[in-house]
N, C-alpha and C. Protein backbone atom coordinates (compact mmCIF):
# COMPACT_ATOMS: atom_id res chain seq x y z
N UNK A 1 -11.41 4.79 7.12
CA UNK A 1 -11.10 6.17 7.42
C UNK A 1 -10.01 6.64 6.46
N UNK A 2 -10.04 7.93 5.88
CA UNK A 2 -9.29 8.36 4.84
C UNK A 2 -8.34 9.10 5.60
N UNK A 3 -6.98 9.38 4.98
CA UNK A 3 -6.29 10.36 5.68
C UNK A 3 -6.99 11.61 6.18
N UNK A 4 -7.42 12.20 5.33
CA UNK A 4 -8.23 13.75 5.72
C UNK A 4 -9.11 13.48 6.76
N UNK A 5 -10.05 12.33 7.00
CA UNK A 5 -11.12 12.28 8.09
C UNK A 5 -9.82 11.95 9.36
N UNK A 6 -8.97 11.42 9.03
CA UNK A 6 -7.83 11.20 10.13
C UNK A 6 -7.54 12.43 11.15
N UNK A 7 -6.54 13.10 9.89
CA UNK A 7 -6.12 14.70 10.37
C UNK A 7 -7.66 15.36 11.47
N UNK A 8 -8.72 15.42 11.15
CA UNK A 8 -9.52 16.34 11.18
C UNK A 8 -9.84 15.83 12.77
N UNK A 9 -9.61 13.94 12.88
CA UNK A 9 -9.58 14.31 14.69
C UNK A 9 -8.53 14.47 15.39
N UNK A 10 -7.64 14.43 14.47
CA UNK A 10 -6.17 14.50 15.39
C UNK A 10 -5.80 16.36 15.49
N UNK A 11 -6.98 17.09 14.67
CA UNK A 11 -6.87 18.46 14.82
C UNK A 11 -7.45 18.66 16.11
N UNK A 12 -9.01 17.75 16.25
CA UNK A 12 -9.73 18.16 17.11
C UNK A 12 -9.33 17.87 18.29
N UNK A 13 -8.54 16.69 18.85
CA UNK A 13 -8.41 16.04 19.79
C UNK A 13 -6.94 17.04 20.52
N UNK A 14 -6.26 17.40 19.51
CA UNK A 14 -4.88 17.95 19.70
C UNK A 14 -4.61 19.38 19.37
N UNK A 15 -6.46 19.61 19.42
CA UNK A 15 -6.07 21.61 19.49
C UNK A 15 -6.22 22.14 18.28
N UNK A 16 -4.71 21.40 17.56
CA UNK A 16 -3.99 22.02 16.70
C UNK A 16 -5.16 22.34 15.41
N UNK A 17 -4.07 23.00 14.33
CA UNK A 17 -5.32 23.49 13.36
C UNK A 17 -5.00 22.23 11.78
N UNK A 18 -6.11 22.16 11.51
CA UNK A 18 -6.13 21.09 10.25
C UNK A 18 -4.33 20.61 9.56
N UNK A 19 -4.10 22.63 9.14
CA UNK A 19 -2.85 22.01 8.78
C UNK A 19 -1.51 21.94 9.19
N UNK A 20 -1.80 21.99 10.39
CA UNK A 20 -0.78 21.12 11.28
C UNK A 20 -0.58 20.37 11.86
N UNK A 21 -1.77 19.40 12.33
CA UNK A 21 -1.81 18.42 12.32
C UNK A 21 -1.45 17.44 11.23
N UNK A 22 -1.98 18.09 9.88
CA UNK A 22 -1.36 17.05 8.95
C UNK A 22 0.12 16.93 8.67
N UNK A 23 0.75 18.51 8.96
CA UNK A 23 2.22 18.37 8.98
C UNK A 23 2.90 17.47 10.16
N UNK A 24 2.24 17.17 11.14
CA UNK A 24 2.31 16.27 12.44
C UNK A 24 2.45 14.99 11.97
N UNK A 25 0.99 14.67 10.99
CA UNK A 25 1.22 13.46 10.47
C UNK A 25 2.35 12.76 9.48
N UNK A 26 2.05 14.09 8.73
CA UNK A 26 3.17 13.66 7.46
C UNK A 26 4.82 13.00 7.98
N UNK A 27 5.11 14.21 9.22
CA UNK A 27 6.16 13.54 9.85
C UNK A 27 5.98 12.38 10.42
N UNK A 28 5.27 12.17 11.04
CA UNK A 28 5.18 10.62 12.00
C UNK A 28 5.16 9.64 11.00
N UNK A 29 4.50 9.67 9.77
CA UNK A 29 4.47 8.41 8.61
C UNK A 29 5.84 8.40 8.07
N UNK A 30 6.75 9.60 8.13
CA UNK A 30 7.88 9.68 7.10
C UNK A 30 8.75 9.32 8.26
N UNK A 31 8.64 9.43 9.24
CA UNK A 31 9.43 8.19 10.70
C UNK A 31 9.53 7.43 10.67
N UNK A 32 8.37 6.73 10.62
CA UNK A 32 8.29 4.92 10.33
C UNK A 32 8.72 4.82 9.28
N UNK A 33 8.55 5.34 7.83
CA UNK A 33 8.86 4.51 6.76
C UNK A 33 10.27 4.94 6.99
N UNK A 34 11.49 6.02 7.77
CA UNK A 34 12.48 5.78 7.52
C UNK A 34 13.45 4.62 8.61
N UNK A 35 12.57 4.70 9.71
CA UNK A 35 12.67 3.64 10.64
C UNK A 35 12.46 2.06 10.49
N UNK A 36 11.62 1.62 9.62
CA UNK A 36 11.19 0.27 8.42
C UNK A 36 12.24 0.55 7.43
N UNK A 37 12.52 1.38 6.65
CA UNK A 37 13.82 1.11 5.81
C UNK A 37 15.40 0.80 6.55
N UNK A 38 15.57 1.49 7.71
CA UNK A 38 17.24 1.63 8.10
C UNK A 38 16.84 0.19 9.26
N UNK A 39 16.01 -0.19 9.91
CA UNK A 39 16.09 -0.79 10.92
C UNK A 39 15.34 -2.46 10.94
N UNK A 40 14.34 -2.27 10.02
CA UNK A 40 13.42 -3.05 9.89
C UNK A 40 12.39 -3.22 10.90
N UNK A 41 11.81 -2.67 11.28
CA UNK A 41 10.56 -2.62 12.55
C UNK A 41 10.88 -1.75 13.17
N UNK A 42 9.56 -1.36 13.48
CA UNK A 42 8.69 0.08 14.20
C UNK A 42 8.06 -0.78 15.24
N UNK A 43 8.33 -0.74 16.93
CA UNK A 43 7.18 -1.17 17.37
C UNK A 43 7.09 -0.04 18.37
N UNK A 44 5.29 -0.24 18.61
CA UNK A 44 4.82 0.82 19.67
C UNK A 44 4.18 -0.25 20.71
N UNK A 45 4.43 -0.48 21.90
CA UNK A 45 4.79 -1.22 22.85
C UNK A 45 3.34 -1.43 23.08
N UNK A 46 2.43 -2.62 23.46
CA UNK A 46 0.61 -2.51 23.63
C UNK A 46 0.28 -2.52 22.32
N UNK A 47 0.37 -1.58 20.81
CA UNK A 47 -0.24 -1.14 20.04
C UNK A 47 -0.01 -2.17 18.88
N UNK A 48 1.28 -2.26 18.67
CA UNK A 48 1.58 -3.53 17.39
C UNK A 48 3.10 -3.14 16.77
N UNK A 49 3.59 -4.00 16.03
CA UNK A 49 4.76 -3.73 15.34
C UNK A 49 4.56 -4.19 14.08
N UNK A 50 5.11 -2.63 13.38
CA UNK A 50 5.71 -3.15 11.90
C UNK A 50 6.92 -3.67 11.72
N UNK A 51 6.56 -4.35 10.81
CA UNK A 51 8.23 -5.12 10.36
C UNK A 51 8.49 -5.61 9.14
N UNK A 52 9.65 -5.36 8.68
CA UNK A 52 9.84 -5.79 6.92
C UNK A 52 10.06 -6.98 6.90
N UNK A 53 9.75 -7.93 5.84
CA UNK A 53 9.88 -8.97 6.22
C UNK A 53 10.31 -9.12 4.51
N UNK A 54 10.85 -10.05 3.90
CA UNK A 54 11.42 -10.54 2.56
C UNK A 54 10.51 -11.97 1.73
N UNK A 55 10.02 -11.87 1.11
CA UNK A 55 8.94 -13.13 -0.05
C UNK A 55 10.39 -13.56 -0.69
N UNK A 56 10.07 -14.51 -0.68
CA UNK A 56 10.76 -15.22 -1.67
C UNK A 56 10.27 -15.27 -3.08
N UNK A 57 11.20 -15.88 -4.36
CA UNK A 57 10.57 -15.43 -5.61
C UNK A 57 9.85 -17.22 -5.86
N UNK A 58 8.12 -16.86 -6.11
CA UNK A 58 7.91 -18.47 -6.58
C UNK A 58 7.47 -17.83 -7.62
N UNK A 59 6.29 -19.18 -8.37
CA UNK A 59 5.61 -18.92 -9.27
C UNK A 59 3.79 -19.01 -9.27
N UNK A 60 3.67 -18.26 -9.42
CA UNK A 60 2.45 -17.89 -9.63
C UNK A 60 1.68 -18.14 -11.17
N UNK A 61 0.44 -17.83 -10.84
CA UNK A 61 -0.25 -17.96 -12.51
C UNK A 61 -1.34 -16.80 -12.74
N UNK A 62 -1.00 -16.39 -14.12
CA UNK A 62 -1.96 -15.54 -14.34
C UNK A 62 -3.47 -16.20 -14.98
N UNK A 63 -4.43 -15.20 -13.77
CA UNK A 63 -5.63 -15.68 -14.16
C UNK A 63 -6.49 -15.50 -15.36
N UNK A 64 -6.33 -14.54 -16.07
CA UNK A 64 -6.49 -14.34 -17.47
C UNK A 64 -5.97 -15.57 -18.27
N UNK A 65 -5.14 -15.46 -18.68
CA UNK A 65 -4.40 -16.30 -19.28
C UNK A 65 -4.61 -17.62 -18.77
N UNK A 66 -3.84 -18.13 -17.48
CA UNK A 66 -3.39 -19.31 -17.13
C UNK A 66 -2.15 -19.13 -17.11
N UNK A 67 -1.56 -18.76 -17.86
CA UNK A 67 0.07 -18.90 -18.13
C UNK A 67 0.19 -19.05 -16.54
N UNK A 68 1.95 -19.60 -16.18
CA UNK A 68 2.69 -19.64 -15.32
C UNK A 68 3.57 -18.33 -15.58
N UNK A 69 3.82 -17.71 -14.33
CA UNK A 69 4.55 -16.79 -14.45
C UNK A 69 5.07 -16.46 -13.10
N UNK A 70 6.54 -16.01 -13.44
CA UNK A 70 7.67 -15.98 -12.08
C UNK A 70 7.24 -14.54 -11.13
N UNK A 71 6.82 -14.91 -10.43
CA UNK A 71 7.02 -13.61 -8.96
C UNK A 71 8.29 -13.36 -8.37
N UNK A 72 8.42 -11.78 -8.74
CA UNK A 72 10.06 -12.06 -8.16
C UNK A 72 9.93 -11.51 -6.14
N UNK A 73 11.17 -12.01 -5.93
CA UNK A 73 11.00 -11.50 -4.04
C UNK A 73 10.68 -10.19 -3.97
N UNK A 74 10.32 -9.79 -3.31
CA UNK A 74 10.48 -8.54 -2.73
C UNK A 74 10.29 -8.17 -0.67
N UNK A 75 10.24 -7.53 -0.44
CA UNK A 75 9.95 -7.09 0.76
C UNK A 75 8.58 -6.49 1.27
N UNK A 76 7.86 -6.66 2.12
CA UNK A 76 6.59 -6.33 2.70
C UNK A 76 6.68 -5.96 4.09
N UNK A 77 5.89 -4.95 4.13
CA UNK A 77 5.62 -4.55 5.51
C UNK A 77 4.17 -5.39 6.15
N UNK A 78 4.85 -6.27 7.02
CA UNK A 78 3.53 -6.49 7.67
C UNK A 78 3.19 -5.98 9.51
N UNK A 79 2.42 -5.98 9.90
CA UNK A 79 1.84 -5.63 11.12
C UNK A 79 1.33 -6.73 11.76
N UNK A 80 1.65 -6.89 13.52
CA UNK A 80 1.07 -7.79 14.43
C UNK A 80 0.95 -6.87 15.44
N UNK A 81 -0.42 -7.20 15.76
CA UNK A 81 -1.12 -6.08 16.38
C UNK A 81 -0.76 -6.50 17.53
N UNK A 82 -0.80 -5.48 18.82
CA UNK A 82 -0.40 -6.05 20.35
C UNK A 82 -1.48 -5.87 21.29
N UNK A 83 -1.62 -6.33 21.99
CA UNK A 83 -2.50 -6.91 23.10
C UNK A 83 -3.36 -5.80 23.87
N UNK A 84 -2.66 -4.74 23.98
CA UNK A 84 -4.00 -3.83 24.30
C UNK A 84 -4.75 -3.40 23.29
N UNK A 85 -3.92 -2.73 22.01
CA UNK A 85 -5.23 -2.91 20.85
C UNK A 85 -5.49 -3.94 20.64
N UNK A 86 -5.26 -5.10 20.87
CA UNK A 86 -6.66 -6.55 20.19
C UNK A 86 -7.58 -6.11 21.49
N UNK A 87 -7.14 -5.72 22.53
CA UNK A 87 -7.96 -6.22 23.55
C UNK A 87 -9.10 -4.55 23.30
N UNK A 88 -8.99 -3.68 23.15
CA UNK A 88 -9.49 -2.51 22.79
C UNK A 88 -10.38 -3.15 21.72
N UNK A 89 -9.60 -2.90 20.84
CA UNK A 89 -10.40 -3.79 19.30
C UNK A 89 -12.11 -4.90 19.36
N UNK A 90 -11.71 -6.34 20.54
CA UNK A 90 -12.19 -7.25 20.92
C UNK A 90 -13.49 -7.09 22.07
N UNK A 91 -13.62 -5.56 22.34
CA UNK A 91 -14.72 -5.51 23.31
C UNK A 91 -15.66 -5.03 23.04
């Protein structure tokens, strides 16, 4: 599902008109990502939690080449989904 097919049920479901719902959205995504930057995890209680989590730097290889080459750390957002969506999801 693309953002736009997104908006278009969250218009339908919530009244609202196309583009305000997407202004709905835009805020709710720019929540979490400022809530994942200052806090490190977003969770919605049943649904799942995001959370930043830190890689360490190894080494990797490029497949072209072969060469060895250094990955440096960085940070990732990952997601663990919670138990009423698996259980939603699973039926």
């Amino acid at each position: 599902m693309t953002k736009k097919e997104f908006i278009e049920i969250l218009s339908e479901k919530s009244g609202e008109n196309k583009k305000r719902a997407g202004e709905v959205l835009d805020v709710f995504l720019d929540s979490v990502e400022g809530a994942l930057v200052k806090s490190g995890s977003v969770q919605f209680v049943g649904w799942g939690t995001f959370e930043v989590k830190e890689t360490a730097e190894r080494m990797g290889r490029n497949p072209r080449t072969g060469e060895e080459i250094k990955i440096p750390a960085k940070k990732a957002v990952k997601f663990k989904v919670g138990k009423k969506l698996s259980d939603i999801v699973n039926k």
